[in-house]
N, C-alpha and C. Protein backbone atom coordinates (compact mmCIF):
# COMPACT_ATOMS: atom_id res chain seq x y z
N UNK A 1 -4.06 -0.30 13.03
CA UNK A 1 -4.17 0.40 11.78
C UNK A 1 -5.61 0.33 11.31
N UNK A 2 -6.14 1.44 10.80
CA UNK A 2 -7.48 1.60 10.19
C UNK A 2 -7.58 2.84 9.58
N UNK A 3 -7.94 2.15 8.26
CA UNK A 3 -8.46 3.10 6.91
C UNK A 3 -9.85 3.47 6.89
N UNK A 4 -9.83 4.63 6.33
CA UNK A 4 -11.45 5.24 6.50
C UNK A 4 -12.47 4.71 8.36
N UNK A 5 -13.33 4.02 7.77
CA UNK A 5 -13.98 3.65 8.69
C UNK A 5 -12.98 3.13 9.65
N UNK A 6 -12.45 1.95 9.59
CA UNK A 6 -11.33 1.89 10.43
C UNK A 6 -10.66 2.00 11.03
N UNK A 7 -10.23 3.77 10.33
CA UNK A 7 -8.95 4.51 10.71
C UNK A 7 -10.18 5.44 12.47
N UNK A 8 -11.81 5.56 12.11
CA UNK A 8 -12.58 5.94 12.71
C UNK A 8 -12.56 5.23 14.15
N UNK A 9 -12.42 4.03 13.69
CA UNK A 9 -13.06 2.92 14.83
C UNK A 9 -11.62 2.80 15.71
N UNK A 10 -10.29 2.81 15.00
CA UNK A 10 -8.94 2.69 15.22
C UNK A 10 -8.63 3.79 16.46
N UNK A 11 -9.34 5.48 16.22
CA UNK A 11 -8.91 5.97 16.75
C UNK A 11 -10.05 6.00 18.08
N UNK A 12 -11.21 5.20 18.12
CA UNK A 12 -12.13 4.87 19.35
C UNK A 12 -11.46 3.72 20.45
N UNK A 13 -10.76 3.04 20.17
CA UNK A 13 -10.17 1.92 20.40
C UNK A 13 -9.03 2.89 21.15
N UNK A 14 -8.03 3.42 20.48
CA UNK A 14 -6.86 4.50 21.09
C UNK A 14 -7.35 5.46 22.42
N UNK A 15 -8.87 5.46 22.04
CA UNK A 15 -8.97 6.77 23.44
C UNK A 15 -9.54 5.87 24.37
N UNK A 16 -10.49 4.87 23.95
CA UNK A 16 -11.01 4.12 25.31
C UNK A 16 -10.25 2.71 26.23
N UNK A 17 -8.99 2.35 25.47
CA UNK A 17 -8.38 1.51 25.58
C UNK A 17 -6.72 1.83 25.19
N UNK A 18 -6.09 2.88 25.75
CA UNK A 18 -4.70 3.42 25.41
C UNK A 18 -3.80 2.24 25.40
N UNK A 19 -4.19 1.46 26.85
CA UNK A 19 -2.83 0.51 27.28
C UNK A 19 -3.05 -0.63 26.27
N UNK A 20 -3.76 -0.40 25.75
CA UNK A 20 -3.30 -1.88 24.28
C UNK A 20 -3.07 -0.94 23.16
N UNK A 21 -2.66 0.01 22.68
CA UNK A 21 -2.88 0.25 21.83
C UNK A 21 -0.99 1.13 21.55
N UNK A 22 -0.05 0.16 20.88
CA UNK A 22 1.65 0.64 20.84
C UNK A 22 1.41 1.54 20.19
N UNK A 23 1.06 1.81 18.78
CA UNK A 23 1.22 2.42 18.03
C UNK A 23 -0.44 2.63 17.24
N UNK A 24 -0.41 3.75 16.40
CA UNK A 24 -1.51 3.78 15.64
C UNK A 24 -0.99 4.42 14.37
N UNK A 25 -1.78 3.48 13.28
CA UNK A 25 -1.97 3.94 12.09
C UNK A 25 -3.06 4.55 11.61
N UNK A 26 -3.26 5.71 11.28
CA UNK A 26 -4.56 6.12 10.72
C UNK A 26 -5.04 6.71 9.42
N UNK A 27 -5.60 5.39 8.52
CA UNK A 27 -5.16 6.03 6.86
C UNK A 27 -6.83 6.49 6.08
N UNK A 28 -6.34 7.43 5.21
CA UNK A 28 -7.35 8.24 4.55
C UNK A 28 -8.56 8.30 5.31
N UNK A 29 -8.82 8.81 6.47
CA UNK A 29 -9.75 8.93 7.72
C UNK A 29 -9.80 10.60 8.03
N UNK A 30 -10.75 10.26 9.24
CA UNK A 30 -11.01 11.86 9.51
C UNK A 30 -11.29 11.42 11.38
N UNK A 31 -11.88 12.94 12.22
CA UNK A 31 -11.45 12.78 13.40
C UNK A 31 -13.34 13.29 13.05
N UNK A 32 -14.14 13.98 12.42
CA UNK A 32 -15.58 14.50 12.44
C UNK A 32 -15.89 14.19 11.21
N UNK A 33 -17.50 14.56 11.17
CA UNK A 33 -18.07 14.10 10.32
C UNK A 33 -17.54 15.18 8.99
N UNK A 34 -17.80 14.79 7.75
CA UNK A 34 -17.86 15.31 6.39
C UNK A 34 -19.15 15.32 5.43
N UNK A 35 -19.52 16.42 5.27
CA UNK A 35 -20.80 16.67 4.61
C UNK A 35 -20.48 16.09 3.36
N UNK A 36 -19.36 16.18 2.60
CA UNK A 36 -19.44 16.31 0.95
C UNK A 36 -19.50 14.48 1.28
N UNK A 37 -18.35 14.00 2.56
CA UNK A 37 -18.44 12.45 2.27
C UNK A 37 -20.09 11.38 2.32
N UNK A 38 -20.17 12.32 3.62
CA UNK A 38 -21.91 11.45 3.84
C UNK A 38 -22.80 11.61 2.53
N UNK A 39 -22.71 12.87 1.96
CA UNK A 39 -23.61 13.50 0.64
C UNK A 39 -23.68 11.48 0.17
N UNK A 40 -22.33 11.56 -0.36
CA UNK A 40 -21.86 10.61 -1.44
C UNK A 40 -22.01 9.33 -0.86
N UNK A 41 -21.90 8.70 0.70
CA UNK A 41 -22.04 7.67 0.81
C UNK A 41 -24.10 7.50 0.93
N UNK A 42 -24.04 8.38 1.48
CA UNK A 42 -25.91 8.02 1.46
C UNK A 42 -26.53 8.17 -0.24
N UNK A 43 -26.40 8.40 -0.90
CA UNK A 43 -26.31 7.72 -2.37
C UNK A 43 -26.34 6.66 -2.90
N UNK A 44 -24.89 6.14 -2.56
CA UNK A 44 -24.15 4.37 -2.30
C UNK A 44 -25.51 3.59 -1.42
N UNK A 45 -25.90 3.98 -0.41
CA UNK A 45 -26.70 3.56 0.35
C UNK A 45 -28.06 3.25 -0.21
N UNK A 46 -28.49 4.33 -0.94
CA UNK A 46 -29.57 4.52 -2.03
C UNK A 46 -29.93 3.64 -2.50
N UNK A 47 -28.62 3.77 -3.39
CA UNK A 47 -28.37 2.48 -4.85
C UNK A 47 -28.60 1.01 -4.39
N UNK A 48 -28.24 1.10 -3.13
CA UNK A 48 -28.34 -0.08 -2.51
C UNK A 48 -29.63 -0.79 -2.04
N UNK A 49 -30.31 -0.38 -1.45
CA UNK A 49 -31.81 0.04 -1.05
C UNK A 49 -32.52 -0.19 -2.25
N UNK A 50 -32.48 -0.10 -3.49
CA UNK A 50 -32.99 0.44 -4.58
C UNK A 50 -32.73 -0.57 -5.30
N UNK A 51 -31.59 -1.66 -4.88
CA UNK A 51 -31.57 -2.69 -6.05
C UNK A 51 -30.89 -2.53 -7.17
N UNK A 52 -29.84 -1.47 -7.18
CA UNK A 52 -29.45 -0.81 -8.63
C UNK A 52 -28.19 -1.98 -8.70
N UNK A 53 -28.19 -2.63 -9.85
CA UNK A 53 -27.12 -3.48 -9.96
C UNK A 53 -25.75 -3.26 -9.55
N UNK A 54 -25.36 -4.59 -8.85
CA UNK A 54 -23.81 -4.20 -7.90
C UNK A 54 -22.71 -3.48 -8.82
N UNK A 55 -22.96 -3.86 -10.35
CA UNK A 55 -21.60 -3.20 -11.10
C UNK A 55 -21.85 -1.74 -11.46
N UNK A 56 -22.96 -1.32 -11.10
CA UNK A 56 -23.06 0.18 -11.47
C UNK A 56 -22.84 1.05 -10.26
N UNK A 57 -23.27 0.27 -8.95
CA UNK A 57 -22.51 1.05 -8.16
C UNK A 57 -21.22 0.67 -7.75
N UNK A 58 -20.35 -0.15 -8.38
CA UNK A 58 -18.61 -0.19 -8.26
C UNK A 58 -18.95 0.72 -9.33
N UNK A 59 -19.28 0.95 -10.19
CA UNK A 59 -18.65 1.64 -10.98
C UNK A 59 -18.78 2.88 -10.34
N UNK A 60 -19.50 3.92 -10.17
CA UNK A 60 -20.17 4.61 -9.09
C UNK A 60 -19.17 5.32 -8.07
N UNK A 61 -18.72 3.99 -7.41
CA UNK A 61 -17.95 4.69 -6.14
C UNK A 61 -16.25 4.45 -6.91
N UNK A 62 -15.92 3.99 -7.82
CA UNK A 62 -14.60 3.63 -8.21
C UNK A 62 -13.63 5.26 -8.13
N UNK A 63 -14.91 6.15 -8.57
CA UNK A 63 -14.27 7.45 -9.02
C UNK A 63 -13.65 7.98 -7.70
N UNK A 64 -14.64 7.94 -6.64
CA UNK A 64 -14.28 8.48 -5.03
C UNK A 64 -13.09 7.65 -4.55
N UNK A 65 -12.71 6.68 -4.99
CA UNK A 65 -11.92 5.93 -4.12
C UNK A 65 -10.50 5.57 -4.77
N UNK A 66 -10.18 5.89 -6.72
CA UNK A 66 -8.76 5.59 -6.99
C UNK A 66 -8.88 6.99 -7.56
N UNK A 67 -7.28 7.21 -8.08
CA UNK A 67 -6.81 8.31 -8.46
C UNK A 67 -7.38 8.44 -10.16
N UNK A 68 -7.20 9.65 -11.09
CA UNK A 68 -7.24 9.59 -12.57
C UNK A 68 -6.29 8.73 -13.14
N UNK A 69 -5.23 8.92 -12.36
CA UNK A 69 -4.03 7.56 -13.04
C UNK A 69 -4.80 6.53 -13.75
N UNK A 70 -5.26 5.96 -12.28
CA UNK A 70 -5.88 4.41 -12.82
C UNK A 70 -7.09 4.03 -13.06
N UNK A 71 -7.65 5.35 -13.37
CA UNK A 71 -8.28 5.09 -15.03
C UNK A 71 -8.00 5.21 -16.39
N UNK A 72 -6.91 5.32 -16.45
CA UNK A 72 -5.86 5.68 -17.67
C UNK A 72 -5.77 4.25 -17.84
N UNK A 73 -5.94 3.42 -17.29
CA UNK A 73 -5.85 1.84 -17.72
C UNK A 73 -6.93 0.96 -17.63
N UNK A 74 -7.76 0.88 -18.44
CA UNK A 74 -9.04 0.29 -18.72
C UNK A 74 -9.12 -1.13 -18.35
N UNK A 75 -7.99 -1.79 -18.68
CA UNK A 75 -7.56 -3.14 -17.97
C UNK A 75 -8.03 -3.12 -16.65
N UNK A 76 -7.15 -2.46 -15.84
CA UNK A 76 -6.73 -2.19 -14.38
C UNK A 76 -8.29 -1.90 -13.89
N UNK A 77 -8.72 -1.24 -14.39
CA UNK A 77 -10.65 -0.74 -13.91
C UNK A 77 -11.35 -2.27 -14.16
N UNK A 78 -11.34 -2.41 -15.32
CA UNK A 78 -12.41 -3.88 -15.12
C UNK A 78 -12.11 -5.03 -14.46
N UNK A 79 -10.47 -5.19 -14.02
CA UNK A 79 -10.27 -6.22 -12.93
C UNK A 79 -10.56 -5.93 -11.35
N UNK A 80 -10.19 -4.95 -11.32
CA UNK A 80 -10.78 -4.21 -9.92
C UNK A 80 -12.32 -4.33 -9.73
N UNK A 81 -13.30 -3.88 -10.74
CA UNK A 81 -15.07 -3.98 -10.78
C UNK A 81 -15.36 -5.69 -10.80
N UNK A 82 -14.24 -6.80 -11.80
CA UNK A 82 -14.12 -7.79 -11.42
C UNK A 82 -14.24 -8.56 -10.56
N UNK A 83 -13.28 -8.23 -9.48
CA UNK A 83 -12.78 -8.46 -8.48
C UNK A 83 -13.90 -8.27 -7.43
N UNK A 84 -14.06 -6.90 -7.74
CA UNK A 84 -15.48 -6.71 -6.19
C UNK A 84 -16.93 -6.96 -6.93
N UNK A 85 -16.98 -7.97 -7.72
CA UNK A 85 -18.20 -8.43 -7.96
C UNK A 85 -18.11 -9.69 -7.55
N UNK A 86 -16.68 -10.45 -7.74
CA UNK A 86 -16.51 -11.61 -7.39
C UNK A 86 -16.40 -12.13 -5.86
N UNK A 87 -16.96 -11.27 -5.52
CA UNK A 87 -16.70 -11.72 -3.81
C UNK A 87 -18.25 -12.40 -3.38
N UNK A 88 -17.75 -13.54 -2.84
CA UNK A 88 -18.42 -14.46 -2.45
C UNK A 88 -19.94 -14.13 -1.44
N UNK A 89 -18.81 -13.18 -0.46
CA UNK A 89 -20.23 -12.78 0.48
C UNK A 89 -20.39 -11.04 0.52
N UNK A 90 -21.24 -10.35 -0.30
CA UNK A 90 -21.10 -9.45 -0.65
C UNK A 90 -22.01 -8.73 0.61
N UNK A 91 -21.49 -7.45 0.66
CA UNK A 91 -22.62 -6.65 1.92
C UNK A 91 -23.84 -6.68 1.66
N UNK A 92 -24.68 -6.99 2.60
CA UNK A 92 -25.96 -6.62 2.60
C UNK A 92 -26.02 -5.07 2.58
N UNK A 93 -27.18 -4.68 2.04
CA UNK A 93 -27.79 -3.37 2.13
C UNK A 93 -27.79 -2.50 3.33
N UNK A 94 -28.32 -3.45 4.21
CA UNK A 94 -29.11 -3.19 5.64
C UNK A 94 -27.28 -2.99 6.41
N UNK A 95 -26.50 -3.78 6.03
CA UNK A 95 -25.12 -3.49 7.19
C UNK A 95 -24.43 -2.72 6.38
N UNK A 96 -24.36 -2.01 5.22
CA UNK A 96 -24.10 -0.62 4.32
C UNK A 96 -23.91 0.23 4.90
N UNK A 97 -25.66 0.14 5.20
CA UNK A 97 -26.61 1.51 5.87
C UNK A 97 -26.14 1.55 7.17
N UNK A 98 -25.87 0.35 7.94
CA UNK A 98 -25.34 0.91 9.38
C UNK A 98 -23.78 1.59 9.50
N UNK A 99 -23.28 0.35 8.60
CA UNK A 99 -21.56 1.39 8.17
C UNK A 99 -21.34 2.79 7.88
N UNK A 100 -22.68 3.27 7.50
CA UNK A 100 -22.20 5.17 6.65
C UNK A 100 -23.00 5.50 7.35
N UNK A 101 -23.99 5.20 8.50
CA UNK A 101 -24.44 5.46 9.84
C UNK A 101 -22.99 6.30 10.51
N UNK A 102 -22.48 4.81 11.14
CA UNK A 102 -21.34 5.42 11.81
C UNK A 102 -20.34 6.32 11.64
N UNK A 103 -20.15 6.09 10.33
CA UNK A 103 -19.31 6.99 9.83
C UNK A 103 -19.60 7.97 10.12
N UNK A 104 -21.08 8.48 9.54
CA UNK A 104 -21.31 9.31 9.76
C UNK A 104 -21.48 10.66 11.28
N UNK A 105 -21.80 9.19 11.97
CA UNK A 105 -21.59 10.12 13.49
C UNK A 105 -20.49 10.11 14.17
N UNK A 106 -19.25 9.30 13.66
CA UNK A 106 -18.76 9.19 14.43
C UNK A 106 -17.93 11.01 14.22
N UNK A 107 -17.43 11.41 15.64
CA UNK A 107 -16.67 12.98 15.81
C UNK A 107 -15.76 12.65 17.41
N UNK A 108 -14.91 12.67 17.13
CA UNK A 108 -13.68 12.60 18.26
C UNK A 108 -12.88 13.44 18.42
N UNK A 109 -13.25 14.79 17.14
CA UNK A 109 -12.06 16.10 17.51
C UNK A 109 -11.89 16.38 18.81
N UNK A 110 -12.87 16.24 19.48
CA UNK A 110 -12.76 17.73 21.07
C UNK A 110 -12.14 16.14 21.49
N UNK A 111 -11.66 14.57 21.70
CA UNK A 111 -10.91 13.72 22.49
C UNK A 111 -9.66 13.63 21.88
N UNK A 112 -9.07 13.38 20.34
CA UNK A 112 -7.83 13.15 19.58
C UNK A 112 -6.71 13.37 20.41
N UNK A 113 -6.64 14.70 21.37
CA UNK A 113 -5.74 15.03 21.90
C UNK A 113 -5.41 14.24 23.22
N UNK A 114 -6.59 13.29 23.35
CA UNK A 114 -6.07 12.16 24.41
C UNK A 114 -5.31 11.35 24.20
N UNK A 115 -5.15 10.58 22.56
CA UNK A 115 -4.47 9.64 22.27
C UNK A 115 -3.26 10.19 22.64
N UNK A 116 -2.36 8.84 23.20
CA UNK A 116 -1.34 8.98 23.80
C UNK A 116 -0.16 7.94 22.68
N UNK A 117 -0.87 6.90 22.14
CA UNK A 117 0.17 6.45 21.17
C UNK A 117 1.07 7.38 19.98
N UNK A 118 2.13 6.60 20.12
CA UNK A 118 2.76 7.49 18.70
C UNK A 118 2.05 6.39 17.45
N UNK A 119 1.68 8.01 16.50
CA UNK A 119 0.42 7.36 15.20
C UNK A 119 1.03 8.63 13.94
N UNK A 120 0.76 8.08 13.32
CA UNK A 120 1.04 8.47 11.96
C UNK A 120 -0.29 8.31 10.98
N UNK A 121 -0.48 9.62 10.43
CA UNK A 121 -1.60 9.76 9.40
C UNK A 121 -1.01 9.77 8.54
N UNK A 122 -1.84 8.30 7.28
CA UNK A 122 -1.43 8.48 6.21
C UNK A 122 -2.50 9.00 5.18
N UNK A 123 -2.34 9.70 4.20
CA UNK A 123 -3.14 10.11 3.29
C UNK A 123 -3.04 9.97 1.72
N UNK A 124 -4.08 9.73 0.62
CA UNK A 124 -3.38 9.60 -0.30
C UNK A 124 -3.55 11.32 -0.72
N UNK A 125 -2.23 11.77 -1.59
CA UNK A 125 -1.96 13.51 -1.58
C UNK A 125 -3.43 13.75 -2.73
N UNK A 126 -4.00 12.77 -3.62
CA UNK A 126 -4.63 12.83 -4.51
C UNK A 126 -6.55 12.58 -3.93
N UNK A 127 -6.39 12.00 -2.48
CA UNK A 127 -7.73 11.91 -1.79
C UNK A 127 -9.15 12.89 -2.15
N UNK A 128 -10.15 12.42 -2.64
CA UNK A 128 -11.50 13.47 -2.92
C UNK A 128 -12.37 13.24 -1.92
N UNK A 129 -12.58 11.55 -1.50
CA UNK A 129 -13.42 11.51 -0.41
C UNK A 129 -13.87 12.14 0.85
N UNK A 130 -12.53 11.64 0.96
CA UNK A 130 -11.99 12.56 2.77
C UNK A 130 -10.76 13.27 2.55
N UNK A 131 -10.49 14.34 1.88
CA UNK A 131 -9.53 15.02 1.02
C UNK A 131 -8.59 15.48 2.37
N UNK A 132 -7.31 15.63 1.66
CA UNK A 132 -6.14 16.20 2.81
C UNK A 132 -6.49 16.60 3.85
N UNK A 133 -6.92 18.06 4.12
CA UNK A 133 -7.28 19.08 4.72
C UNK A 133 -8.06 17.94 5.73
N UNK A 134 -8.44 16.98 5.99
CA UNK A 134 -9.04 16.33 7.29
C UNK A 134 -7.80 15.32 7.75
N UNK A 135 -7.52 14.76 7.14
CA UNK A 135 -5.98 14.36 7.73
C UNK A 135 -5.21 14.95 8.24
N UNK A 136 -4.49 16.55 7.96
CA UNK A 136 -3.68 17.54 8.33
C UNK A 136 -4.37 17.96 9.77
N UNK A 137 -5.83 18.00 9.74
CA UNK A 137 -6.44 18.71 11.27
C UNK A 137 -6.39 17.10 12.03
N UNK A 138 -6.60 16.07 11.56
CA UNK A 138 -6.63 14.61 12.78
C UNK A 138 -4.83 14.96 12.89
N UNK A 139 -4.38 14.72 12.35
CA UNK A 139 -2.76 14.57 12.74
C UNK A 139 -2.45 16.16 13.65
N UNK A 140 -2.92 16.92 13.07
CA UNK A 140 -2.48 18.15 14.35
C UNK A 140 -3.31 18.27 15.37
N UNK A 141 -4.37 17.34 15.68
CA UNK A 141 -4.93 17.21 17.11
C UNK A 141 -4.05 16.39 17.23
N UNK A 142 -3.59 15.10 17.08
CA UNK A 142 -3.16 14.02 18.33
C UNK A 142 -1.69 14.77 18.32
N UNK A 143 -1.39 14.71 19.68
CA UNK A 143 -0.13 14.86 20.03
C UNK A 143 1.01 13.74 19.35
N UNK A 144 1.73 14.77 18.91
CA UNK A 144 3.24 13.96 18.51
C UNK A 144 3.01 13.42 16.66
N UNK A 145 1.35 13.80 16.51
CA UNK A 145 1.25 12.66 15.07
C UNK A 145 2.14 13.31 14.32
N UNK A 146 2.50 12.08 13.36
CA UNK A 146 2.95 12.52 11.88
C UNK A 146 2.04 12.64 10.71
N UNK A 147 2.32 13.41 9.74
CA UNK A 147 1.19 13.32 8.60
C UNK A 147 1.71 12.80 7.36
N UNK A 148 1.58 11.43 6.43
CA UNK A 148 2.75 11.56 5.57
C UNK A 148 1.37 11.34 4.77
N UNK A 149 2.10 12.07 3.76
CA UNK A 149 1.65 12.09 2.28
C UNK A 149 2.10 11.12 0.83
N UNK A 150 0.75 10.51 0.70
CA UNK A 150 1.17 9.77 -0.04
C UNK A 150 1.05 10.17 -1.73
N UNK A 151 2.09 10.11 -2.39
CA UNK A 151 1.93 10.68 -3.55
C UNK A 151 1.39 9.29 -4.48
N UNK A 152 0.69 10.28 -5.73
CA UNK A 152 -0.50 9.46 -6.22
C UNK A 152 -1.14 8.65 -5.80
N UNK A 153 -1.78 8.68 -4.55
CA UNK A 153 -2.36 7.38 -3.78
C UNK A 153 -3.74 8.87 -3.86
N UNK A 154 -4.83 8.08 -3.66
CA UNK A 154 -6.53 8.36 -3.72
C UNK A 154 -6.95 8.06 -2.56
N UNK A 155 -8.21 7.27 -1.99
CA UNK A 155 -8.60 6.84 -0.75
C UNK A 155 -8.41 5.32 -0.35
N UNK A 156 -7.83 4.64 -1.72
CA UNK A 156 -7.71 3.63 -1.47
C UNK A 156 -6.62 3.23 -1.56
N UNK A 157 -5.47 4.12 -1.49
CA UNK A 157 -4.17 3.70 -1.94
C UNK A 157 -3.02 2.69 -1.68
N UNK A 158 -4.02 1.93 -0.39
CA UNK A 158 -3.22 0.92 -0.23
C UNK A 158 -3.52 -0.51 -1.01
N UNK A 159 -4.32 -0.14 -2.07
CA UNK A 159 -4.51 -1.07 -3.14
C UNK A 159 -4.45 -0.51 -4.81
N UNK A 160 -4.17 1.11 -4.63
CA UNK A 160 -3.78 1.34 -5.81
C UNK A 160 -2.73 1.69 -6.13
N UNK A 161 -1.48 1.74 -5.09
CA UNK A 161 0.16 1.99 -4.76
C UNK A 161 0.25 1.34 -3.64
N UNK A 162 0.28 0.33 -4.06
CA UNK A 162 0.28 -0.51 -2.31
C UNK A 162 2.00 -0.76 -1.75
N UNK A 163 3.20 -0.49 -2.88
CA UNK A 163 4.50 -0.62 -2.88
C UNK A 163 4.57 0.78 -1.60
N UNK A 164 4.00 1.90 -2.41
CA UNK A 164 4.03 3.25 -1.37
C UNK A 164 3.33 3.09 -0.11
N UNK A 165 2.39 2.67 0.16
CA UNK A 165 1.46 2.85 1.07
C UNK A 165 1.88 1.83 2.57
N UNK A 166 3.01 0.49 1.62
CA UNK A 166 3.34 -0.33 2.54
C UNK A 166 4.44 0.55 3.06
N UNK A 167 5.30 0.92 2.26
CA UNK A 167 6.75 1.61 2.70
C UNK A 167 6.45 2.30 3.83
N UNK A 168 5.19 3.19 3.39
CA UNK A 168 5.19 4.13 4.74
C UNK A 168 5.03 3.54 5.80
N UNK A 169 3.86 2.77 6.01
CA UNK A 169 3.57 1.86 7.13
C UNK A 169 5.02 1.22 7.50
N UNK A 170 6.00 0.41 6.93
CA UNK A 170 6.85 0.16 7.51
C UNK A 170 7.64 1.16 8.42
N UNK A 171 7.86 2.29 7.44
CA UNK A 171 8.97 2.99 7.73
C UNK A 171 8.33 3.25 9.62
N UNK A 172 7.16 3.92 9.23
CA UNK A 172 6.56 4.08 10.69
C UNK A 172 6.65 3.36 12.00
N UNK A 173 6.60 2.10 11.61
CA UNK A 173 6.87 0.99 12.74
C UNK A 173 8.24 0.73 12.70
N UNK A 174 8.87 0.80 11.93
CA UNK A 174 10.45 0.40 12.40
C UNK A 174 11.08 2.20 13.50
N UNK A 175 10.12 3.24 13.60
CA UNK A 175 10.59 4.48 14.08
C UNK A 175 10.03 3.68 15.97
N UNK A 176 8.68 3.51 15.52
CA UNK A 176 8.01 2.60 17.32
C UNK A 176 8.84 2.01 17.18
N UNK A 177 9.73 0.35 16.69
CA UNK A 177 10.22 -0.70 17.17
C UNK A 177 11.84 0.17 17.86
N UNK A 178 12.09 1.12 17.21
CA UNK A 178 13.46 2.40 18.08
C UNK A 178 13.26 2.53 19.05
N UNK A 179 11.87 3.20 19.18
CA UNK A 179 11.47 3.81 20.33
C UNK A 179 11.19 3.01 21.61
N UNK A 180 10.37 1.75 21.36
CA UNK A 180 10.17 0.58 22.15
C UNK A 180 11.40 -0.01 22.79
N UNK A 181 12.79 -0.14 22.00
CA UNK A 181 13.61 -0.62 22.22
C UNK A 181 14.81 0.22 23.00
N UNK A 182 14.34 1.78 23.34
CA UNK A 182 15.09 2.60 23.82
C UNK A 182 14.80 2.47 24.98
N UNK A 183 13.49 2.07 25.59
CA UNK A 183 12.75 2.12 26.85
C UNK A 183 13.13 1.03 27.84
């Protein structure tokens, strides 16, 4: 399983290494690059470079990554900006910049159709980052994918509906543990 970058690196792992790979999850991700996303992460990158204090860019990227819901709860926002200030070993700048590097290059459309695992794209239905419409084309390259939609979930929705975001993931693997067990 791998989200965004993850869901990137998740599906490099699936084409160069099939026989380890049962199943795949691939959440709020894409199969090529995205202009509007790189726009916005080389920004982030900026800010970073630049020294601009860590809470202005959580604040910054908060918008790209949860839904309007949950900013309807002012609570819920300052424990979250909380939270990712409070982390102990925070990214360097310099391994940022190599992260929205890759992102940025990474493009596997013309291979997707190699993956051979059964994988399921999840998306949140409310996504701006890497919005639907790139989930719907990764899931209709790989053979067999599913595309489920996650309602009110954003790009991060497995921490802003994480009740939904787990369900799906379950539901998905208990369909492989069928399938595994039919064989």
């Amino acid at each position: 399983m791998g989200l965004s970058l993850g869901g990137m690196i998740a599906q490099e792992l699936a084409l160069k290494y099939p026989q380890r790979v049962r199943s795949l999850i691939l959440a709020d991700t894409t199969a090529r690059p995205y202009s509007l996303c790189n726009c916005v992460v080389n920004a982030w990158v900026g800010m970073r470079q630049e020294d601009v204090s860590p809470e202005t860019i959580i604040r910054s990227e908060l918008p790209w990554l949860f839904t309007d819901k949950f900013f309807e709860k002012p609570q819920q926002v300052q424990e979250a900006i909380d939270n990712l200030l409070a982390n102990p070993y925070p990214q360097p700048a310099y391994a940022y910049a190599r992260q929205a590097t890759a992102a940025a290059g990474h493009d596997s459309q013309d291979r997707i159709t190699q993956i051979t695992a059964p994988t399921t794209v999840l998306v949140g239905k409310e996504e701006i980052l890497l919005p639907v419409k790139l989930s719907e084309e990764l899931a209709k390259g790989i053979p067999n994918a599913e595309l489920v939609l996650i309602e009110g979930g954003g790009h991060v929705s497995c921490s802003e509906i994480p009740d939904k975001f787990n369900q799906a993931v379950l539901e998905f693997l208990a369909k492989v543990e069928k399938i595994e067990r039919r064989r």
